[in-house]
N, C-alpha and C. Protein backbone atom coordinates (compact mmCIF):
# COMPACT_ATOMS: atom_id res chain seq x y z
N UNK A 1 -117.75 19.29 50.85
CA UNK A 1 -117.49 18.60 49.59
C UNK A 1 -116.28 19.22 48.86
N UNK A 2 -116.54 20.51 49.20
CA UNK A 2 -115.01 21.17 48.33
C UNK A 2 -113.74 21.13 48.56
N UNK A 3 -113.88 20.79 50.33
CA UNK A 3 -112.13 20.53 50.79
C UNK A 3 -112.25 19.27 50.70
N UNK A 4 -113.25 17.97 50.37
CA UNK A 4 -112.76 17.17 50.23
C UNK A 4 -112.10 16.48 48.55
N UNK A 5 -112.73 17.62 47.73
CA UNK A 5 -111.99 17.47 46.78
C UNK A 5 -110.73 17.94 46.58
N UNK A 6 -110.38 19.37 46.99
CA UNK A 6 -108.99 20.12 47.13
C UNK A 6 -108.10 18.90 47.88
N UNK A 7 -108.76 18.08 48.93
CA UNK A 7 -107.74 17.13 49.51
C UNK A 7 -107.47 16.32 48.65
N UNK A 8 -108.32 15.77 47.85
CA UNK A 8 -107.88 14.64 47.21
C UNK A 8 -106.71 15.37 45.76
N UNK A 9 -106.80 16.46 45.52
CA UNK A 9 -106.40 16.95 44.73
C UNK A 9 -105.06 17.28 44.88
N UNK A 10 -104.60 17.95 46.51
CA UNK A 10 -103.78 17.45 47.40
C UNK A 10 -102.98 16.08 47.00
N UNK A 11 -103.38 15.22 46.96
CA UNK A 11 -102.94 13.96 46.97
C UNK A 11 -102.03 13.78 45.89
N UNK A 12 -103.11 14.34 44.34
CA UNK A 12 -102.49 14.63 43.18
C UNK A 12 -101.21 15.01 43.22
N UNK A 13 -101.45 16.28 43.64
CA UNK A 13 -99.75 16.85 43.25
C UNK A 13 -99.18 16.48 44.46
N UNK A 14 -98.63 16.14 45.24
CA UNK A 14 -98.09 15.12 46.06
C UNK A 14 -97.14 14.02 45.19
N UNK A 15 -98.31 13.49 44.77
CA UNK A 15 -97.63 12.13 43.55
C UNK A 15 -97.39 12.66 42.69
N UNK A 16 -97.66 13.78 41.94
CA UNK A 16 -96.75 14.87 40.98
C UNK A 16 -95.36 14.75 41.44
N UNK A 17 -95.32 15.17 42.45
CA UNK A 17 -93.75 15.84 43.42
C UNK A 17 -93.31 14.50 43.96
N UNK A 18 -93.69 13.69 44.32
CA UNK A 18 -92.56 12.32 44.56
C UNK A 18 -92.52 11.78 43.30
N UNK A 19 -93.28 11.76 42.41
CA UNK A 19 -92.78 11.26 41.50
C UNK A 19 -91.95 11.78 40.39
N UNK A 20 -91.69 12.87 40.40
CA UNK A 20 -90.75 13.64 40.00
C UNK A 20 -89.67 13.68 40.60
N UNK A 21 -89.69 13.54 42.00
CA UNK A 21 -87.94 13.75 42.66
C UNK A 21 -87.79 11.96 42.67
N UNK A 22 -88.65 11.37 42.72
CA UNK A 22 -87.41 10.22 42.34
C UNK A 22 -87.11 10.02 40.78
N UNK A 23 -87.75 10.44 39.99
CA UNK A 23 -87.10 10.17 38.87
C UNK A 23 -85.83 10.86 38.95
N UNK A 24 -85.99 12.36 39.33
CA UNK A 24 -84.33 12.88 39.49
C UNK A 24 -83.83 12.48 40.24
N UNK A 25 -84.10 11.96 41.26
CA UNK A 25 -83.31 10.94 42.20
C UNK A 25 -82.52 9.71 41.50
N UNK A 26 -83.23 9.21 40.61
CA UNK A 26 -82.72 8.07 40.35
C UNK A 26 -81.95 8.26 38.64
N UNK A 27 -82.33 9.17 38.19
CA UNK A 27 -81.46 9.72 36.92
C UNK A 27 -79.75 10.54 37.53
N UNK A 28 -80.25 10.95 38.43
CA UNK A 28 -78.96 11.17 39.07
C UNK A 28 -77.75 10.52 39.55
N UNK A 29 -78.44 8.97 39.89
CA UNK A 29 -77.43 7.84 40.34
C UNK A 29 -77.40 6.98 38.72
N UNK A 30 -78.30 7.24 37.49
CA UNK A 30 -77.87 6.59 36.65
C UNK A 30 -76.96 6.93 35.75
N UNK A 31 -77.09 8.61 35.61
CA UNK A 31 -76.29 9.03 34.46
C UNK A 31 -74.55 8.71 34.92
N UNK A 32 -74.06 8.99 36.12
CA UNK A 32 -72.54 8.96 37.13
C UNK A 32 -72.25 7.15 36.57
N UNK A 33 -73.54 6.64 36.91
CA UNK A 33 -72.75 5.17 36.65
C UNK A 33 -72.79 4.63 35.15
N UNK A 34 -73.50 5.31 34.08
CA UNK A 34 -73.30 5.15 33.23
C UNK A 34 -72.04 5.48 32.73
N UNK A 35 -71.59 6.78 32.76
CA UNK A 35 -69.96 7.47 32.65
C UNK A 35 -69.73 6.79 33.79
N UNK A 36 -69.11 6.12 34.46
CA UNK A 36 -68.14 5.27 35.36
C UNK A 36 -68.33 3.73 34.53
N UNK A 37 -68.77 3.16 33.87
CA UNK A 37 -68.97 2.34 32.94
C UNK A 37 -68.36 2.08 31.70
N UNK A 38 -68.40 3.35 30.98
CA UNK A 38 -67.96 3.54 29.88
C UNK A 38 -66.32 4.00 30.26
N UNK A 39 -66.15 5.03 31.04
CA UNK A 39 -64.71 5.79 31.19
C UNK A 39 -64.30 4.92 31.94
N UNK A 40 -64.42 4.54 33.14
CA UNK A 40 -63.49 3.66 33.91
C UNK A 40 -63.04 2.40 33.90
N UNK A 41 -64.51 1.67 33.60
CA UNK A 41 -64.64 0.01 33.42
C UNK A 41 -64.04 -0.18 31.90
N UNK A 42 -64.04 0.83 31.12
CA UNK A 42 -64.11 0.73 29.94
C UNK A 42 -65.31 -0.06 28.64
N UNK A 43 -65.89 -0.01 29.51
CA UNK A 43 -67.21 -0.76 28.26
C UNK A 43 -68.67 -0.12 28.80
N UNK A 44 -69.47 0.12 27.36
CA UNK A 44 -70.70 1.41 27.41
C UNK A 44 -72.21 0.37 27.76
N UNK A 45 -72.80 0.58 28.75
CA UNK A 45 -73.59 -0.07 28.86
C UNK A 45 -74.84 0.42 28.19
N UNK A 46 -75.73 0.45 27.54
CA UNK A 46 -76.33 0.83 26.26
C UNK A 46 -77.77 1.35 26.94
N UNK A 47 -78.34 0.71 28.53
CA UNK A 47 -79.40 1.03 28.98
C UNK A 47 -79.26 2.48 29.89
N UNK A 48 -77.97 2.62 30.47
CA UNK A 48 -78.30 4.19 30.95
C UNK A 48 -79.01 5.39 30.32
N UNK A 49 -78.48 5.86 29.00
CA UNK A 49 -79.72 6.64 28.13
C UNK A 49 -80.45 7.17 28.14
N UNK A 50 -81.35 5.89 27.51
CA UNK A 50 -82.88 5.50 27.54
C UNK A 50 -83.66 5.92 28.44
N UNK A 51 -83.18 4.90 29.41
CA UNK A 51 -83.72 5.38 31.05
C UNK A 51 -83.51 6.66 31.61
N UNK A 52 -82.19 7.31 31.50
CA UNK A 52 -82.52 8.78 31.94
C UNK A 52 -83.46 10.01 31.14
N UNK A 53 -83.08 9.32 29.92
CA UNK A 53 -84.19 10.15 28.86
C UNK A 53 -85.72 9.96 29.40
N UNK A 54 -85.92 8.76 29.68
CA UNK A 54 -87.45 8.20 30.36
C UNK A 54 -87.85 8.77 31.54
N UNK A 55 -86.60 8.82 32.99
CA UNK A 55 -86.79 9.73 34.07
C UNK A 55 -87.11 11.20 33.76
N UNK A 56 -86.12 11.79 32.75
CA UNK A 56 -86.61 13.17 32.57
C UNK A 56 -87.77 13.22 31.77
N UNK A 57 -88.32 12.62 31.41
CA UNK A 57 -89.82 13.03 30.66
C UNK A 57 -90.63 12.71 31.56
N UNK A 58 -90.79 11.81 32.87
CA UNK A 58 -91.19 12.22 33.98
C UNK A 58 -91.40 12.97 34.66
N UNK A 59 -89.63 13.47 34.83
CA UNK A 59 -90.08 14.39 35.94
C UNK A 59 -90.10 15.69 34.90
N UNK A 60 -90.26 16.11 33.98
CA UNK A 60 -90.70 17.15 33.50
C UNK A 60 -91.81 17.35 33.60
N UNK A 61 -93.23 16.39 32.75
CA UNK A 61 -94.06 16.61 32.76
C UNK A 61 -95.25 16.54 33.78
N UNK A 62 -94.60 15.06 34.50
CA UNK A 62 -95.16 15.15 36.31
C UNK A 62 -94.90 16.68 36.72
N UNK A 63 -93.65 17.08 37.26
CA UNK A 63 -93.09 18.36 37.66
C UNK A 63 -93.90 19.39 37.10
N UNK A 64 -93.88 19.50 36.01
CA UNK A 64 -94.78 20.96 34.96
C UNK A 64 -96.58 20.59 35.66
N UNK A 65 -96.91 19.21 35.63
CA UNK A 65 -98.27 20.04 36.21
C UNK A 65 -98.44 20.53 37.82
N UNK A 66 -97.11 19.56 38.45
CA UNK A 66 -97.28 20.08 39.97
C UNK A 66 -96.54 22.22 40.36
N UNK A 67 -96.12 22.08 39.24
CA UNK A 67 -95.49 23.56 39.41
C UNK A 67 -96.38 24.66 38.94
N UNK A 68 -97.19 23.93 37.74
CA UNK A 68 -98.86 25.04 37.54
C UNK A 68 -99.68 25.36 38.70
N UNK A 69 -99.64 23.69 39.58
CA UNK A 69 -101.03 24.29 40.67
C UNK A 69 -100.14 25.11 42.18
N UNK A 70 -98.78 24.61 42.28
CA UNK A 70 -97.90 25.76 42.92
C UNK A 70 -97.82 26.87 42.84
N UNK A 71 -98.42 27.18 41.19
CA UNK A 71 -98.17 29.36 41.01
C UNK A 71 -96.38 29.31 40.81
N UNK A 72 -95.66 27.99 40.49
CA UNK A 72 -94.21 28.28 40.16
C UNK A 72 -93.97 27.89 38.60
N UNK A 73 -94.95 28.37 37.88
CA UNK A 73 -94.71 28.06 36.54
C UNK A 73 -94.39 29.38 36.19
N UNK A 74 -93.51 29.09 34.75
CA UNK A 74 -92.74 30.68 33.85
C UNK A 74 -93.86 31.41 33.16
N UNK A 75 -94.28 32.85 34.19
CA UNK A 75 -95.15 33.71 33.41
C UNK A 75 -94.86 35.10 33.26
N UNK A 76 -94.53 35.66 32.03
CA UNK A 76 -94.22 36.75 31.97
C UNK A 76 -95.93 37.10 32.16
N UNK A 77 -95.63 38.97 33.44
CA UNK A 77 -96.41 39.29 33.74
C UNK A 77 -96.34 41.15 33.80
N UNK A 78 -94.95 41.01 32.64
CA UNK A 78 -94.64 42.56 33.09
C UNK A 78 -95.82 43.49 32.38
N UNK A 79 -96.50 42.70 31.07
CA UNK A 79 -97.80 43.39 30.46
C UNK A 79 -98.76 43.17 31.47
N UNK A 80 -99.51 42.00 32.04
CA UNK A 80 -100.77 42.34 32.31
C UNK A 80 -100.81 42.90 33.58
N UNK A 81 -99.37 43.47 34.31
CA UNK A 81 -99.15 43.83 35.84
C UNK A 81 -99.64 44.98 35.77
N UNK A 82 -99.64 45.94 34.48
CA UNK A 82 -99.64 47.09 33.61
C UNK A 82 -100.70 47.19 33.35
N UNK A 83 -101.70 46.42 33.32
CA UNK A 83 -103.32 46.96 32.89
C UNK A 83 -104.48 47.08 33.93
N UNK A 84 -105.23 48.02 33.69
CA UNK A 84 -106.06 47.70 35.08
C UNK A 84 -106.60 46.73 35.37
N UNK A 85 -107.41 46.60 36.59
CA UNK A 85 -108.24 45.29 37.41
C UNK A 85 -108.65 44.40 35.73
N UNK A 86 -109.72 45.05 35.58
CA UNK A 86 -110.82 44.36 34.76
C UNK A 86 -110.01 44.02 33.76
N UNK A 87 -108.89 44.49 32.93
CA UNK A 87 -108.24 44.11 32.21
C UNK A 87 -107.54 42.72 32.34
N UNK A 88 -106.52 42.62 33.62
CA UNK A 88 -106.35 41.46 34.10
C UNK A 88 -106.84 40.84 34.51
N UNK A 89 -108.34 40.60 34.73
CA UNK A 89 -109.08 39.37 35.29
C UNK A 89 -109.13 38.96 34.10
N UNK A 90 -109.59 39.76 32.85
CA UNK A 90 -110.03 39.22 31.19
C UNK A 90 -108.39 38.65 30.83
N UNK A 91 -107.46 38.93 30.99
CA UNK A 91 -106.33 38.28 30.44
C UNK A 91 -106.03 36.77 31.30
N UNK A 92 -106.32 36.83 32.76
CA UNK A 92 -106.28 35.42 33.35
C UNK A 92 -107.35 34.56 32.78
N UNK A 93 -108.59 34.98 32.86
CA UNK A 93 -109.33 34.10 32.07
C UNK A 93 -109.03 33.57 30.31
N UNK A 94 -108.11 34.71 29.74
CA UNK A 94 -107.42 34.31 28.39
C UNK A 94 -106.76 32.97 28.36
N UNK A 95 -105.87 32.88 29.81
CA UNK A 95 -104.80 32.29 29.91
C UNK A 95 -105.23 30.90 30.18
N UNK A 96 -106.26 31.14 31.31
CA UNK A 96 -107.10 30.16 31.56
C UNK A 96 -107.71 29.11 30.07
N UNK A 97 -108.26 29.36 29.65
CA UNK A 97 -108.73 28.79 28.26
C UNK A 97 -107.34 28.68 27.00
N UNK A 98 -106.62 29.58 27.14
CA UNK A 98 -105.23 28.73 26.32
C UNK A 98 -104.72 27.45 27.20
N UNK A 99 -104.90 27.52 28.61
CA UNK A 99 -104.62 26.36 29.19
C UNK A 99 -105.17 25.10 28.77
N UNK A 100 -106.40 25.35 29.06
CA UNK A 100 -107.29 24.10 28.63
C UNK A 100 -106.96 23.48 27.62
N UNK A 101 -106.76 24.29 25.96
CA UNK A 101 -107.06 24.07 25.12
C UNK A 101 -105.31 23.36 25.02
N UNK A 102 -104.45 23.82 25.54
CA UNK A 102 -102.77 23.06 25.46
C UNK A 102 -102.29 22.19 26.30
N UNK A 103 -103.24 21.93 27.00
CA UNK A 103 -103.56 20.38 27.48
C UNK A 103 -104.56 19.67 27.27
N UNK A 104 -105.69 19.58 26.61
CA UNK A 104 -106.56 18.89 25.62
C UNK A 104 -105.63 18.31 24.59
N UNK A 105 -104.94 19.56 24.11
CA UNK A 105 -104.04 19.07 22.70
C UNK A 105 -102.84 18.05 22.86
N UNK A 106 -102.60 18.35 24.24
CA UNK A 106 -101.19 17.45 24.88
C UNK A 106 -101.85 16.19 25.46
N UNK A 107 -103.30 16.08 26.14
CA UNK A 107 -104.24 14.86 26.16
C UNK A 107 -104.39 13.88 24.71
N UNK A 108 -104.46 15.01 23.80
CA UNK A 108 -105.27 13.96 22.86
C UNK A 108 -104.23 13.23 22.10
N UNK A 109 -103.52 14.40 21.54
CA UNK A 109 -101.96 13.79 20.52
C UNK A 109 -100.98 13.26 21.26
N UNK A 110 -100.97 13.22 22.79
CA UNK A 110 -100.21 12.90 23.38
C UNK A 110 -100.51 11.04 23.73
N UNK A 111 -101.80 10.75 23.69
CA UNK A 111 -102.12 9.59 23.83
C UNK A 111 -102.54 8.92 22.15
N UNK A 112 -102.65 9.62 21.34
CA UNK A 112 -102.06 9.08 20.14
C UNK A 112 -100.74 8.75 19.80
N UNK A 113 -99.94 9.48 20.26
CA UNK A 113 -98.69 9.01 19.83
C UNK A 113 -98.36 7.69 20.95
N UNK A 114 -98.77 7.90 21.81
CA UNK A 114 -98.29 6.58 22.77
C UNK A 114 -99.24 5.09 22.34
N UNK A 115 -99.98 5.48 21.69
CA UNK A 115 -100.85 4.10 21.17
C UNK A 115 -100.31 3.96 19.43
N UNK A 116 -99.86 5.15 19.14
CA UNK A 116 -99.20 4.64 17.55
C UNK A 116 -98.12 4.09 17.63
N UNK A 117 -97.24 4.39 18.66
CA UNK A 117 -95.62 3.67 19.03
C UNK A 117 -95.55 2.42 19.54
N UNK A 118 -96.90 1.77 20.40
CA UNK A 118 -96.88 0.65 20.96
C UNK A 118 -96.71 -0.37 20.42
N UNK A 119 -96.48 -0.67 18.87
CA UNK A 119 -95.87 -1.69 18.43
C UNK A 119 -94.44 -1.47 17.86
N UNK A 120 -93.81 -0.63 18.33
CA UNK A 120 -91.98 -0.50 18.27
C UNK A 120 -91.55 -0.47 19.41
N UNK A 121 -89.94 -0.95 19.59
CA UNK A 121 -89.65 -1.24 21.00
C UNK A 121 -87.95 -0.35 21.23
N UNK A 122 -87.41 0.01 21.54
CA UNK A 122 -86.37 0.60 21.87
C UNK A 122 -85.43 -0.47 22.03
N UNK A 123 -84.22 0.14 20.65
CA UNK A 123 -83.14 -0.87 20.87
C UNK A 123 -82.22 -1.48 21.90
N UNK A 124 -82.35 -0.36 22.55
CA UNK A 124 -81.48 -0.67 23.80
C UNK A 124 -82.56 -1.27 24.71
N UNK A 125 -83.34 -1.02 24.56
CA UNK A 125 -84.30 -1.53 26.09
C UNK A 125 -85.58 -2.55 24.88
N UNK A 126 -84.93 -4.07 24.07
CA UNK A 126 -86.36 -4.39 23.08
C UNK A 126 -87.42 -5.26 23.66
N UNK A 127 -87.52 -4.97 25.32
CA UNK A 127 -88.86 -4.99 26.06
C UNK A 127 -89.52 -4.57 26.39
N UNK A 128 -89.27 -2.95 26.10
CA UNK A 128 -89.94 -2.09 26.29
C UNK A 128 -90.58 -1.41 25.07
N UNK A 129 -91.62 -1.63 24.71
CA UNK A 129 -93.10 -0.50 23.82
C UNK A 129 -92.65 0.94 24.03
N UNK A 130 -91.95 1.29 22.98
CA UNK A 130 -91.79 3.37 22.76
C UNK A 130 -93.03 3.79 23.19
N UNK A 131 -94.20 3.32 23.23
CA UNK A 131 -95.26 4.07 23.85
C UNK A 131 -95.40 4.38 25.04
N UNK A 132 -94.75 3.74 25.61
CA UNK A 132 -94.53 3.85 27.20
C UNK A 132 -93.96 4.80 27.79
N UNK A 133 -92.74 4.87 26.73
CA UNK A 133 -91.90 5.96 27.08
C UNK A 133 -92.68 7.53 27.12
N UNK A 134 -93.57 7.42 26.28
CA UNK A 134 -94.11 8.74 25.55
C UNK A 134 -95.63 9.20 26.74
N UNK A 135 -95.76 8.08 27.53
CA UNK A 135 -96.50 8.28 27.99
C UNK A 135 -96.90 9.42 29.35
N UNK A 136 -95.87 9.88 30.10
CA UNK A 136 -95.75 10.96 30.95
C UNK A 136 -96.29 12.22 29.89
N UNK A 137 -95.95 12.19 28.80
CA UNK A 137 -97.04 13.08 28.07
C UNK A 137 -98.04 13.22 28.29
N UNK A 138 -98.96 12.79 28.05
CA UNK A 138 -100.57 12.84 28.04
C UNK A 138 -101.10 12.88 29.46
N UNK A 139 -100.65 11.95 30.44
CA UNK A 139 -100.73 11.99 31.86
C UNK A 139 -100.21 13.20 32.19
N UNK A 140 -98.90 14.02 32.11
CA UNK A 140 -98.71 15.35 32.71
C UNK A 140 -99.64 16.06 32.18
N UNK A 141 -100.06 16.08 30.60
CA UNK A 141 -101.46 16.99 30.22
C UNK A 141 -102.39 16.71 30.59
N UNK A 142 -103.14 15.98 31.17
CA UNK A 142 -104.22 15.47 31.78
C UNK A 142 -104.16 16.07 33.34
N UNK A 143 -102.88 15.92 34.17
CA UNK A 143 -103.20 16.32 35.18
C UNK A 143 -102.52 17.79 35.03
N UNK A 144 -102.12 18.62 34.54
CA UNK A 144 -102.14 19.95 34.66
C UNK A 144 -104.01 20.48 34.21
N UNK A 145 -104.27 19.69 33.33
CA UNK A 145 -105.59 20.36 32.75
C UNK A 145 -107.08 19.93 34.24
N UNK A 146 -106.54 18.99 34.92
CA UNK A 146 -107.06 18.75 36.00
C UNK A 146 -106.81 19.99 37.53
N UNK A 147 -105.32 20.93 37.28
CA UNK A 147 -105.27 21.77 38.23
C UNK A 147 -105.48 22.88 37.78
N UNK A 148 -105.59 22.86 36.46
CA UNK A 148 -106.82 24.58 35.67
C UNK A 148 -107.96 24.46 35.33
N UNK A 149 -108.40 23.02 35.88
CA UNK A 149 -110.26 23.10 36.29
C UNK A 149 -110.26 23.43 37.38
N UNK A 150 -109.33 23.17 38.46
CA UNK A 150 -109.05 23.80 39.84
C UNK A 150 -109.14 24.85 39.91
N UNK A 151 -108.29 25.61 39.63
CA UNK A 151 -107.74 26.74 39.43
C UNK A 151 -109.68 27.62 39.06
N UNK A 152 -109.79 27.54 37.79
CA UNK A 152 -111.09 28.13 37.59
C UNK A 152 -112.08 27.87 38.41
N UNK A 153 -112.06 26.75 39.35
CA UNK A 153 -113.72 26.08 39.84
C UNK A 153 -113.15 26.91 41.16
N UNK A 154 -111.73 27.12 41.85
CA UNK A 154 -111.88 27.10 42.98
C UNK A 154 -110.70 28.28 43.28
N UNK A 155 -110.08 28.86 42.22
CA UNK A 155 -109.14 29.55 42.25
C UNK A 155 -107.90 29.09 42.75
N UNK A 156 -106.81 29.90 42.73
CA UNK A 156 -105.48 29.51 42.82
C UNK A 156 -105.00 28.54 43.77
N UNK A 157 -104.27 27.88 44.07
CA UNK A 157 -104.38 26.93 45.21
C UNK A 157 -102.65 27.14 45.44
N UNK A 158 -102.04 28.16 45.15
CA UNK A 158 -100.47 27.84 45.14
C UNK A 158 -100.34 28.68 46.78
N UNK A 159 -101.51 28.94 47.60
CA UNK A 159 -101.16 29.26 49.03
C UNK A 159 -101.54 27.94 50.30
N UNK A 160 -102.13 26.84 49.60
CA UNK A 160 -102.34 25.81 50.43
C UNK A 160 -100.99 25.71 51.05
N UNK A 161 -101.78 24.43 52.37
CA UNK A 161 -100.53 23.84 53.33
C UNK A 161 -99.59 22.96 52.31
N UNK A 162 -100.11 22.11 51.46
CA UNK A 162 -99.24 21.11 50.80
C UNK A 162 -98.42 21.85 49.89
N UNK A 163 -98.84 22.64 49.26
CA UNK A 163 -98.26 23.90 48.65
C UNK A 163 -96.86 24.72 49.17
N UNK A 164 -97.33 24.91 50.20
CA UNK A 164 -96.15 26.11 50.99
C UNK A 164 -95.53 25.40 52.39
N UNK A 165 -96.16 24.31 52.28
CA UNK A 165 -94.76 23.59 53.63
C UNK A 165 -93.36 24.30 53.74
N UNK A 166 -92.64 23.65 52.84
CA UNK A 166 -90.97 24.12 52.63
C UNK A 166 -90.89 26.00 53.11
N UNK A 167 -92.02 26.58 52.25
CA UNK A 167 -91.97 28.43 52.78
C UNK A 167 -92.37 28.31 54.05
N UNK A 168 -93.14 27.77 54.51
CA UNK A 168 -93.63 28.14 55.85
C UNK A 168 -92.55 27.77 57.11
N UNK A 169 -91.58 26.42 56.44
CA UNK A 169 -90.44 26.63 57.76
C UNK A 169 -89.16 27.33 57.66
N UNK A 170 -89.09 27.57 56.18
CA UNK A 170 -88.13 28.60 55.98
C UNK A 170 -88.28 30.05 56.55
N UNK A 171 -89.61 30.27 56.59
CA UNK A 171 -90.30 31.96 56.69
C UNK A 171 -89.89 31.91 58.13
N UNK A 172 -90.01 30.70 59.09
CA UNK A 172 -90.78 30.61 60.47
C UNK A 172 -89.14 30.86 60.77
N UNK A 173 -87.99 29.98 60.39
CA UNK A 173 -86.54 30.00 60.89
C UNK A 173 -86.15 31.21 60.61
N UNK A 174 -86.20 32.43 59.69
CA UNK A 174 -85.78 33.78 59.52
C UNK A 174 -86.37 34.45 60.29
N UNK A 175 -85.68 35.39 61.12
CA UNK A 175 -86.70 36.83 61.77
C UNK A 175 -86.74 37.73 60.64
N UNK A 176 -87.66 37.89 60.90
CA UNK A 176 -88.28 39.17 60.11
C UNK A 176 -87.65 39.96 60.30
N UNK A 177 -87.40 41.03 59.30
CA UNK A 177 -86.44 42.17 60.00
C UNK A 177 -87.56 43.26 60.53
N UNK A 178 -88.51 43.10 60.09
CA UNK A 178 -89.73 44.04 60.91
C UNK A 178 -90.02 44.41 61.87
N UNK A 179 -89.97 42.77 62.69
CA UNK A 179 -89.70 42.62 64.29
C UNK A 179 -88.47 42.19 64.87
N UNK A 180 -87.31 42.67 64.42
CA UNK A 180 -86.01 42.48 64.72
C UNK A 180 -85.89 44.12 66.12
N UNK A 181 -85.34 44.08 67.14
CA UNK A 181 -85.39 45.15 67.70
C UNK A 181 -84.08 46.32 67.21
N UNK A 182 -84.11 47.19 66.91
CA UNK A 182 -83.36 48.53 66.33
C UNK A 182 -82.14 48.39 66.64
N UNK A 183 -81.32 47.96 66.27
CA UNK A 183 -79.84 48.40 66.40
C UNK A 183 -79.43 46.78 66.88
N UNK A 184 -80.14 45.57 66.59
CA UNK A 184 -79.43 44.37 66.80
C UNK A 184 -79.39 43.77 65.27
């Protein structure tokens, strides 16, 4: 039952991570043709923006929860590296429960603001509901707070296969210098 949840969980950040590289995928081919629009063609097309502003709040907040259950999120660790065992299990569990509680807060206000905006529409884009836009909010807090129930129910998961693909063929193409023979 437990790897079949870690799989499905698997799945999660998966669609975290494609859906984050195409937003930078595709903010990347919008912002160039927006400036080739304005500078070259000479006239500003008003929807590039928006839309890249919309890709990057994607792939930020998609990205930010797939980089929590990776173990590649920003943690200063030069204090608790410094305290003994029992000290640092009590400070991960600290961290643990500030987690929760800053994605609850990014769940709850985050899906308020996307249901208070849904009757304004963005000038440049006036088919589109601002709530929409706002919405990779609450969904990235929802699923990070979904990989630090992980995290606590089942511990770290940033050594899985879906996890460490990319290290594992990078590691495999380098020799080690360990087993490199002496003087080559």
């Amino acid at each position: 039952m437990n790897e079949k949840i870690l799989k499905t969980l698997d799945g999660i950040y998966l669609a975290c991570i494609w859906s984050a590289g195409v937003a930078i995928f595709f903010m990347s081919i919008i912002i160039p043709l927006g400036v080739f629009a304005r500078y070259i063609l000479g006239f500003g097309a008003q929807w590039p923006e928006p839309i890249a502003m919309m890709l990057m709040v994607i792939f930020t907040f998609l990205g930010a929860a797939a980089s929590y259950r990776a173990g590649a999120h920003i943690a200063v660790a030069m204090l608790t590296e410094r305290l003994p065992a029992n000290l640092q299990s009590l400070c991960s569990k600290l961290v643990d429960v500030c987690m929760v509680a800053i994605c609850l807060f990014g769940v709850y206000y985050g899906t308020k603001l996307c249901l208070g905006t849904m009757d304004q529409n963005l000038a440049e884009l006036p088919w589109l509901p601002v709530g929409y836009t706002y919405a990779p909010l609450p969904l990235g807090a929802l699923l990070t707070l979904i990989f630090v129930i992980e995290k606590i129910v089942f511990g770290s998961q940033h050594q899985r296969a879906v996890v460490t693909f990319d290290h594992t063929l990078e590691e495999s193409a380098v020799p080690d210098a360990a087993t490199k023979p002496a003087g080559a």
